[in-house]
Protein backbone atom coordinates (compact mmCIF):
# COMPACT_ATOMS: atom_id res chain seq x y z
CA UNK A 1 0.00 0.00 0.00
CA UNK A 2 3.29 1.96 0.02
CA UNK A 3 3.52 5.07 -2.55
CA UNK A 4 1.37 7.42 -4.22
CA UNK A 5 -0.23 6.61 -8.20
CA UNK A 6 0.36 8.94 -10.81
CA UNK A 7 -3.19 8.83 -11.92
CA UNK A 8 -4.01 10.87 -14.91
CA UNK A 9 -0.75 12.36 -15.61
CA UNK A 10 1.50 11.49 -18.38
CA UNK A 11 4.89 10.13 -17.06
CA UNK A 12 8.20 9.33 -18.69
CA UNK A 13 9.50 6.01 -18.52
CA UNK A 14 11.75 6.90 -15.61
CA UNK A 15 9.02 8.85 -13.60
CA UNK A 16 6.43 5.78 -12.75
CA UNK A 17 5.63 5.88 -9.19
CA UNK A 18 6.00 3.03 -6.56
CA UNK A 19 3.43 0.91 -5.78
CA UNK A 20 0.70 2.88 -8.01
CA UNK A 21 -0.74 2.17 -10.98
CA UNK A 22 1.50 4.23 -12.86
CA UNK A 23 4.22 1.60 -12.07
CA UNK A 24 2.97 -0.89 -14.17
CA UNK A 25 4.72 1.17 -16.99
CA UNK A 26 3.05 2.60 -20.59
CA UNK A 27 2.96 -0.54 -22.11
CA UNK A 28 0.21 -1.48 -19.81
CA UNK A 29 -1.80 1.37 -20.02
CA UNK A 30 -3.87 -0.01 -23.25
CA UNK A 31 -4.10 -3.40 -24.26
CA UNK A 32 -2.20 -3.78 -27.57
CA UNK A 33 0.42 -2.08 -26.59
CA UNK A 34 4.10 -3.88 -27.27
CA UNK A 35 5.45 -5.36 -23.68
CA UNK A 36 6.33 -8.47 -22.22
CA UNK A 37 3.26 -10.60 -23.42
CA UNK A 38 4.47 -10.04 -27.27
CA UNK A 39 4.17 -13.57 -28.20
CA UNK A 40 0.61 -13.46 -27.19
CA UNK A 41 -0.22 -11.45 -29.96
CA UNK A 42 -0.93 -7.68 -29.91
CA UNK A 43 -4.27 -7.88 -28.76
CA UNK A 44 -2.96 -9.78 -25.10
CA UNK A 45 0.59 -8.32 -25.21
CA UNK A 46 -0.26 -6.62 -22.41
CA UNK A 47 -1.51 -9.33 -19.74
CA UNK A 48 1.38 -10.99 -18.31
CA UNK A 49 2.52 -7.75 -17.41
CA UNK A 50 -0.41 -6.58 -15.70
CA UNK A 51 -1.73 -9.89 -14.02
CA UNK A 52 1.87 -10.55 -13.01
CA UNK A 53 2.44 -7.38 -11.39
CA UNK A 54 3.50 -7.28 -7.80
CA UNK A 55 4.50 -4.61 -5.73
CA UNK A 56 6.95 -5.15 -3.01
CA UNK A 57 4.33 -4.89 -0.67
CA UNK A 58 2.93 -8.16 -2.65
CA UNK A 59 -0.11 -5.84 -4.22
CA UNK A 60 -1.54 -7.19 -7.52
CA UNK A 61 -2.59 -4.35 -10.07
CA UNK A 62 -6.73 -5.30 -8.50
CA UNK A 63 -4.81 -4.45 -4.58
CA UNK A 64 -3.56 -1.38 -6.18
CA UNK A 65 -7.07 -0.07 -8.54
CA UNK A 66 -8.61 -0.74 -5.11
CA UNK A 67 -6.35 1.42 -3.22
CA UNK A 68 -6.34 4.08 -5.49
CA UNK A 69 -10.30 3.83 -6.08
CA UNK A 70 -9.70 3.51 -9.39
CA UNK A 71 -13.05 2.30 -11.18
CA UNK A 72 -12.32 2.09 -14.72
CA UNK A 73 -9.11 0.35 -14.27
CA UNK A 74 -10.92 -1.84 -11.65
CA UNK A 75 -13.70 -2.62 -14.44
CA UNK A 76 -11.14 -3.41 -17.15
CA UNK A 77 -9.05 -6.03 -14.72
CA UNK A 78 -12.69 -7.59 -13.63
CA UNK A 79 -13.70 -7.63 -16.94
CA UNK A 80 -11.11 -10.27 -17.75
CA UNK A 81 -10.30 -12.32 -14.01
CA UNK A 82 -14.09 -12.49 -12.86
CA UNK A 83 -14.60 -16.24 -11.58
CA UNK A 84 -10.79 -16.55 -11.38
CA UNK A 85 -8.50 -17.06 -8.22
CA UNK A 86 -6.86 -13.78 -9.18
CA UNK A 87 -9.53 -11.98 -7.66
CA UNK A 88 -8.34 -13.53 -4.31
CA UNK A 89 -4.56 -12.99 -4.50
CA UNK A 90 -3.04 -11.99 -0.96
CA UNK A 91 -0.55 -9.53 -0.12
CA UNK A 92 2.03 -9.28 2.19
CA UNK A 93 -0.71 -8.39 5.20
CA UNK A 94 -2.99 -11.33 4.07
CA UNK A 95 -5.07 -8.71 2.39
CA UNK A 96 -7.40 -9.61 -1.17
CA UNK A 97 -9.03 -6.85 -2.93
CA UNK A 98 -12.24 -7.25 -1.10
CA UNK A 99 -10.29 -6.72 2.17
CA UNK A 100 -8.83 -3.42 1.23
CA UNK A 101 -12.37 -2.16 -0.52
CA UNK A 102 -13.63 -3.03 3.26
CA UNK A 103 -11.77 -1.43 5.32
CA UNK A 104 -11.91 1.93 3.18
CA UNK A 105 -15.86 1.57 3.38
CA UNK A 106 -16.18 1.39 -0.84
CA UNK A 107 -19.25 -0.22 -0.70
CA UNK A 108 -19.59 -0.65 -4.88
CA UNK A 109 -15.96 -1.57 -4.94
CA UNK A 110 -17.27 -4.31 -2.20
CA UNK A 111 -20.37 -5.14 -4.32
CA UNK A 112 -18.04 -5.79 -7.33
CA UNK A 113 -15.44 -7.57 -6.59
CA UNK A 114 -17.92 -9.80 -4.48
CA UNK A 115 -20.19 -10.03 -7.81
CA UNK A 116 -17.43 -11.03 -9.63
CA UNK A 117 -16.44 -13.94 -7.48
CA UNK A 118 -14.44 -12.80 -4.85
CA UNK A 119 -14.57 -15.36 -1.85
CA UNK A 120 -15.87 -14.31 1.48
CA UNK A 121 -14.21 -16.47 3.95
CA UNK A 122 -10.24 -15.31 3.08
CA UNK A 123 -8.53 -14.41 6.31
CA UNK A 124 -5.73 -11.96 6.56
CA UNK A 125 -3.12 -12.22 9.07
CA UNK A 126 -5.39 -11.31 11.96
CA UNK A 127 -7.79 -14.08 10.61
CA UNK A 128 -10.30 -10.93 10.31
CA UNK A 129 -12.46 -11.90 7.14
CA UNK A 130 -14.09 -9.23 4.99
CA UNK A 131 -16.88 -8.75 7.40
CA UNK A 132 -14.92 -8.46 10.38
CA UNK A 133 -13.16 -5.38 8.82
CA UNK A 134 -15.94 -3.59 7.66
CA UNK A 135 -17.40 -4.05 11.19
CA UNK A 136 -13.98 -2.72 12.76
CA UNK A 137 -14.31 0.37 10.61
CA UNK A 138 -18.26 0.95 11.06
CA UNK A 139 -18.50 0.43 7.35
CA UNK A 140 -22.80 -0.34 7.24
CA UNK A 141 -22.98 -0.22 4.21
CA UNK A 142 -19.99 -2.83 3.19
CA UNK A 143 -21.67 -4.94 5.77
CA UNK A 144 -24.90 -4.87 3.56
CA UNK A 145 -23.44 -5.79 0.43
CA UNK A 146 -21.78 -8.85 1.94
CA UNK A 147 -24.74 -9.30 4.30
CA UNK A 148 -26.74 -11.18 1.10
CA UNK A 149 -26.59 -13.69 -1.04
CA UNK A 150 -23.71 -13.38 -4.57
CA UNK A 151 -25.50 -11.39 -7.29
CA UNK A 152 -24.47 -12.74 -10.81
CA UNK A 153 -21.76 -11.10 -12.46
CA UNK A 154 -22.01 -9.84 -15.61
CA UNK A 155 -18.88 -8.71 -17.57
CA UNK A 156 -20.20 -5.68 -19.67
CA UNK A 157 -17.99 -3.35 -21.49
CA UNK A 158 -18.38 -0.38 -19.09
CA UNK A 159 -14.65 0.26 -19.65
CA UNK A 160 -12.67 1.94 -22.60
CA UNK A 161 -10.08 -0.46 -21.99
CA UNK A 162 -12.44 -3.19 -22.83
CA UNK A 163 -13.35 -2.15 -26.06
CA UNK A 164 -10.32 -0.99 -27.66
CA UNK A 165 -8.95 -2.65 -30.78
CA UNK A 166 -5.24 -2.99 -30.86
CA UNK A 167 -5.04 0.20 -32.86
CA UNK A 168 -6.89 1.56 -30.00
CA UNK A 169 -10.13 2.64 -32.15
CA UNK A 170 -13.65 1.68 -30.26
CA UNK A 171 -14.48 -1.89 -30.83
CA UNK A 172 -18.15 -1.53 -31.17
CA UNK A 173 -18.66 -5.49 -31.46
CA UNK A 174 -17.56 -6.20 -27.97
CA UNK A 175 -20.82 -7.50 -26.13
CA UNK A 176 -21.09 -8.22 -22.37
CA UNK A 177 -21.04 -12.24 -21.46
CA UNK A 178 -21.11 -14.26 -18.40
CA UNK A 179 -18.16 -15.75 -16.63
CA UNK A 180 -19.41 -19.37 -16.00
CA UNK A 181 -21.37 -21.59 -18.23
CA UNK A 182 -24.82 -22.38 -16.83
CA UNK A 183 -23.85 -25.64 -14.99
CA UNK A 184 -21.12 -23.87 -13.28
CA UNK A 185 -23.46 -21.19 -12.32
CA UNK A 186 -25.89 -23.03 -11.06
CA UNK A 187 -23.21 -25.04 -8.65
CA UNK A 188 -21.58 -22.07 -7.69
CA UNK A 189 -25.25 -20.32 -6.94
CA UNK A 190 -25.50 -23.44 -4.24
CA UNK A 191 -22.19 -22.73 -3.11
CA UNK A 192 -22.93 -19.22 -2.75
CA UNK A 193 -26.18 -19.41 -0.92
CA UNK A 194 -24.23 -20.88 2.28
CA UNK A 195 -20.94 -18.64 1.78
CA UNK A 196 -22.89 -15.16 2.62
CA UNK A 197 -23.87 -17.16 6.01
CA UNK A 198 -20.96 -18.54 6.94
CA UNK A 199 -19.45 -15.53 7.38
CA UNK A 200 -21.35 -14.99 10.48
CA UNK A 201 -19.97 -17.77 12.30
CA UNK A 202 -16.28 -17.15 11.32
CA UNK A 203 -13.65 -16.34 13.69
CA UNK A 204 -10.79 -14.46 13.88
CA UNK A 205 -7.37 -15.34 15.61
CA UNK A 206 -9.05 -14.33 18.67
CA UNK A 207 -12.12 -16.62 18.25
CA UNK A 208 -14.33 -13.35 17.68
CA UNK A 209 -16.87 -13.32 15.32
CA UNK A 210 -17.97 -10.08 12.95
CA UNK A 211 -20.82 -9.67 15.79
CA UNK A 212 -18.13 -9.92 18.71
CA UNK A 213 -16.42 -7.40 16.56
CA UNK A 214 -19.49 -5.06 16.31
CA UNK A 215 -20.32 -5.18 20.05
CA UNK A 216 -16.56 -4.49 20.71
CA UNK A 217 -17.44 -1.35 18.99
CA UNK A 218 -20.14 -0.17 20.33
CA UNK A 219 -21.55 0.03 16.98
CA UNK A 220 -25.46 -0.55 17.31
CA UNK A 221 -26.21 -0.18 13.79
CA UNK A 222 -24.16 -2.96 12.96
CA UNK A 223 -25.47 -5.18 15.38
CA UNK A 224 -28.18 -4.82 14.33
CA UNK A 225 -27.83 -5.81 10.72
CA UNK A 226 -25.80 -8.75 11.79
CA UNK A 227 -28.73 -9.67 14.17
CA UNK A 228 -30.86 -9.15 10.95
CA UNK A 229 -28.64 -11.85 9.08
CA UNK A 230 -29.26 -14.39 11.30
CA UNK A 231 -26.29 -14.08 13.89
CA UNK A 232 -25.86 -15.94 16.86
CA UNK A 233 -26.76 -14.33 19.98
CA UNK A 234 -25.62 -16.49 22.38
CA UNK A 235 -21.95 -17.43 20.78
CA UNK A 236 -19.15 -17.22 23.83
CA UNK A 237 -15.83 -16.07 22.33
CA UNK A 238 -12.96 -18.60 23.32
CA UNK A 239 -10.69 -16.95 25.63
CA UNK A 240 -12.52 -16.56 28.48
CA UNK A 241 -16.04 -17.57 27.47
CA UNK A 242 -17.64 -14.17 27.13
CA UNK A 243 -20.70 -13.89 25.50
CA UNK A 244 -22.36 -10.98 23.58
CA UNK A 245 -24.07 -9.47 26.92
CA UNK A 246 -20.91 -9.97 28.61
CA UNK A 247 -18.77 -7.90 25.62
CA UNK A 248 -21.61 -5.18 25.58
CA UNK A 249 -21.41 -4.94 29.28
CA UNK A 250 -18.03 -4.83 29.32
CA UNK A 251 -18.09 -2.01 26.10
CA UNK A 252 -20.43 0.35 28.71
CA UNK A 253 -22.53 0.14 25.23
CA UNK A 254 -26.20 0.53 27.07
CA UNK A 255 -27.93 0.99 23.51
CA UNK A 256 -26.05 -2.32 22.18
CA UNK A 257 -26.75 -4.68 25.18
CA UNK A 258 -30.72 -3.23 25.08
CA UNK A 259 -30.51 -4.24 21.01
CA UNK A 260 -29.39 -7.77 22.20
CA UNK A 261 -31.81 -8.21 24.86
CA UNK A 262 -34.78 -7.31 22.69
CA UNK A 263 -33.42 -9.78 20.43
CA UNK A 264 -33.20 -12.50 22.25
CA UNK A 265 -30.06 -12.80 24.23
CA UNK A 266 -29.71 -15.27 26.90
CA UNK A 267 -29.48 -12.95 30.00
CA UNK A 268 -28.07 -15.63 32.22
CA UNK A 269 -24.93 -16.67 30.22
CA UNK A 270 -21.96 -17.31 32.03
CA UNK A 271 -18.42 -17.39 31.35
CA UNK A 272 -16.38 -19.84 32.04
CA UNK A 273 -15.48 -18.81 35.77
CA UNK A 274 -19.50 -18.32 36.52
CA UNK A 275 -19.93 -14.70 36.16
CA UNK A 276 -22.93 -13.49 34.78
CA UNK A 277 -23.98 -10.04 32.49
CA UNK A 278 -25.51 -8.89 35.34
CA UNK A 279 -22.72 -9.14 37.92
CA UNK A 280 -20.41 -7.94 35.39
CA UNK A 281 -22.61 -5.18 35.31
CA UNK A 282 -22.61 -4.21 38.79
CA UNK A 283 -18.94 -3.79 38.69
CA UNK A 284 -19.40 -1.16 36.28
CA UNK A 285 -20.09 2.62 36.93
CA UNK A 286 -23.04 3.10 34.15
CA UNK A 287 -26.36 1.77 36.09
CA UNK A 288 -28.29 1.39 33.07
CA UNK A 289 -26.43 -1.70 32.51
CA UNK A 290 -27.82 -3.58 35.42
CA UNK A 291 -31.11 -2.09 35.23
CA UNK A 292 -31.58 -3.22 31.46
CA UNK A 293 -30.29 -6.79 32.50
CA UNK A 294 -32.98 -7.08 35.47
CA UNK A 295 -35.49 -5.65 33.33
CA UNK A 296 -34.90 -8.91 31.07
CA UNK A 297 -34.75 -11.21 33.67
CA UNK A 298 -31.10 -11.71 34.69
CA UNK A 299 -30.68 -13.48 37.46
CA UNK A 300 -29.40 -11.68 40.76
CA UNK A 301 -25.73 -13.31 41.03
CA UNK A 302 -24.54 -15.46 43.81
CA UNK A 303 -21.05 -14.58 45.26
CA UNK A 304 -19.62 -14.14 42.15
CA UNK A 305 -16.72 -12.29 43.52
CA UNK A 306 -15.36 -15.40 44.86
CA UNK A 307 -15.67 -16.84 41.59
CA UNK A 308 -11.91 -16.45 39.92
CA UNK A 309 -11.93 -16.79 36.11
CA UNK A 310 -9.85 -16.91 33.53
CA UNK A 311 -11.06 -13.18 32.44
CA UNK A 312 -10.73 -11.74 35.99
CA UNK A 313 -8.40 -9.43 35.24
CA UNK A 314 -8.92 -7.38 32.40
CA UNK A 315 -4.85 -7.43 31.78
CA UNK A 316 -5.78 -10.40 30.01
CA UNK A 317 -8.25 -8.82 27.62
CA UNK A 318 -8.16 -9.67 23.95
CA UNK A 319 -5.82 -8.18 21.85
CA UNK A 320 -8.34 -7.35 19.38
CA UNK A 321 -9.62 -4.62 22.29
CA UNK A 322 -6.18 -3.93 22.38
CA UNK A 323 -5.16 -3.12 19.06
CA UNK A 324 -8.85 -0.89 18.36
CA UNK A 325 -7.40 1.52 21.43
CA UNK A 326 -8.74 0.08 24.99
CA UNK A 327 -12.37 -0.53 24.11
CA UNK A 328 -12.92 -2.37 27.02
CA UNK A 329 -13.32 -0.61 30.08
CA UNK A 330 -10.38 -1.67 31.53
CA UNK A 331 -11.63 -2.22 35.19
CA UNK A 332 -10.50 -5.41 37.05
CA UNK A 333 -13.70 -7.10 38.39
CA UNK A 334 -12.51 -8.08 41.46
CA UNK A 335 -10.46 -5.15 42.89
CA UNK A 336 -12.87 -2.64 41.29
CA UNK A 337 -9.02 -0.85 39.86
CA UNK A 338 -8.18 0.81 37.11
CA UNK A 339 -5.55 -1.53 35.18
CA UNK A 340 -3.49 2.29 35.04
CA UNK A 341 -3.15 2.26 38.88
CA UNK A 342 -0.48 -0.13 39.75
CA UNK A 343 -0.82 -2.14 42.49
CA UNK A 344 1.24 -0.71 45.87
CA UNK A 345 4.78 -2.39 45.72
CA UNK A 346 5.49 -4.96 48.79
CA UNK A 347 7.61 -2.23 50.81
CA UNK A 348 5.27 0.31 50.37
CA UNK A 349 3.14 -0.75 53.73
CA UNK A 350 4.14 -2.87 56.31
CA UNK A 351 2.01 -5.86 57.71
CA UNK A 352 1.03 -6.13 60.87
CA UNK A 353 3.53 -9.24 61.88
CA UNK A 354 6.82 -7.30 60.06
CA UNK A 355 9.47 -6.54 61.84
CA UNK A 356 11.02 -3.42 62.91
CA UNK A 357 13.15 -2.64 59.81
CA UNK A 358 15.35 -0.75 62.39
């Protein structure tokens, strides 16, 4: 993602700019120009050179026309990968195409690349699928397109680049087709129908899921439309078997745990050391928490702060929380202190049996 593209500006051969589209030289600016692919014939000179283009951040030309938002260059390499594994090329971070249109929020870059066959389930190095990203950067309306089942794809010739000749004169015989035969269609409509829900249940390195994600947030909205989709309520993440309620609770997100609630949310779930939403809750300083939780029928909890679990301190928080700047609260259950305030040092007060230092 390193450098800047020389978009719309005519370069010399010694001026192309690093990692932008302008690096993939002149001869790729038009197919039919002369390049590396000569032996293909002029029409296809030009593809080995731009579907073999890498930067050294490991972008493919489709990581860099994302990047750069470029649509007609974006249209021109769909037009000709659509249905192929190229459209699911990783770079160096683990990230495809539809990863990068996520987390900028391009919703029709999202819609296109996923129309043209882009797979769903990819992880990048965090494990964080397409989904998970566009809930980490509040992109709704990512979340939406992905949120349904694959549209066909359509290859139309929407791009200049698509219907130039070799001499570069408009091809007016160029007519839009579809990418897979009707058998393969059908087989990857099957595929397809299970792909868009899947993604609901995936998990991350840290065993969260897109809604864990969302709640982690405090992003309502997007809970919502992942409650919409059919997510599951009740699904504890790994480490330390929160579940939603607990995360919301733990997020001091009163309009996100009253969304989950309404929806359905078990009110009694417990992680794994027995501690319940509510008396998570009454650890926390918002009281809304605790009143929304006995309005639903949480159970009152039972010495819970004997109950030592594997989440008891929050210095063992996720690093997802981490790396999205502290969004949990940060308060350890069971000495009610801020993880900031260190703990007083052994010679700092003496116990009653010490001996006179003297």
């Amino acid at each position: 993602m390193a450098g800047v593209a020389c978009l719309g500006k005519t370069a010399d051969a010694d001026e192309w700019c690093d990692s932008g589209l302008g690096s993939l030289g002149p001869d790729a600016a038009a197919p039919g120009g002369a390049g590396l692919g000569a032996e293909l014939g002029p029409a296809l000179s030009w593809a080995p050179l731009v579907f073999g283009y890498v930067t050294e951040d490991g972008d493919t030309a489709l990581h860099l026309a994302v990047i750069h938002q470029h649509e007609p260059f974006l249209d021109f390499l769909l037009g000709f990968s659509a249905g192929t594994e190229y459209l699911d090329l990783q770079n160096d971070l683990g990230q495809t195409a539809l990863h990068l249109a996520a987390i900028l929020g391009e919703a029709s870059t999202v819609e296109k690349l996923y129309a043209a066959g882009a797979r769903l389930l990819v992880a990048e190095r965090g494990g964080h699928t397409a989904l998970h990203l566009a809930c980490r950067v509040q992109a709704h309306a990512c979340a939406c397109v992905l949120l349904q089942p694959r549209p066909r794809y359509l290859q139309e010739a929407s791009s200049t680049y698509l219907t130039q000749s070799p001499d570069h004169t408009s091809n007016t015989s160029h007519t839009p087709v579809a990418v897979y035969s009707e058998p393969d269609l059908e087989k990857k409509e099957e595929q397809n129908e299970e792909d868009w829900k899947l993604q609901l249940e995936a998990e991350n390195y840290e065993g969260h899921t897109p809604l864990h994600v969302a709640i982690v947030h405090k992003d309502a909205e997007m809970v919502q439309l992942l409650q919409e989709a059919g997510a599951d309520l009740n699904k504890s993440e790994p480490t330390c078997g929160r579940s939603p309620l607990h995360l919301a609770v733990e997020a001091q997100a009163a309009d996100v745990l009253e969304l989950l609630l309404r929806a359905g949310a078990d009110p009694a779930a417990r992680m794994y050391g027995g501690r319940t939403p509510l008396g998570s809750a009454l650890l926390r300083p918002n009281t809304n928490l605790a009143r929304l939780l006995r309005a639903y029928g949480a159970p009152e909890p039972e010495d819970e702060d004997d109950k030592l679990g594997p989440c008891s301190s929050s210095s063992e928080s996720d690093s997802d929380s981490r790396d999205e700047n502290d969004e949990y609260d940060d308060i350890i259950v069971h000495s009610g202190r801020s993880q900031n305030q260190l703990p007083p040092t052994l010679a700092s007060k003496r116990l009653p049996d010490d001996p006179d230092p003297a």
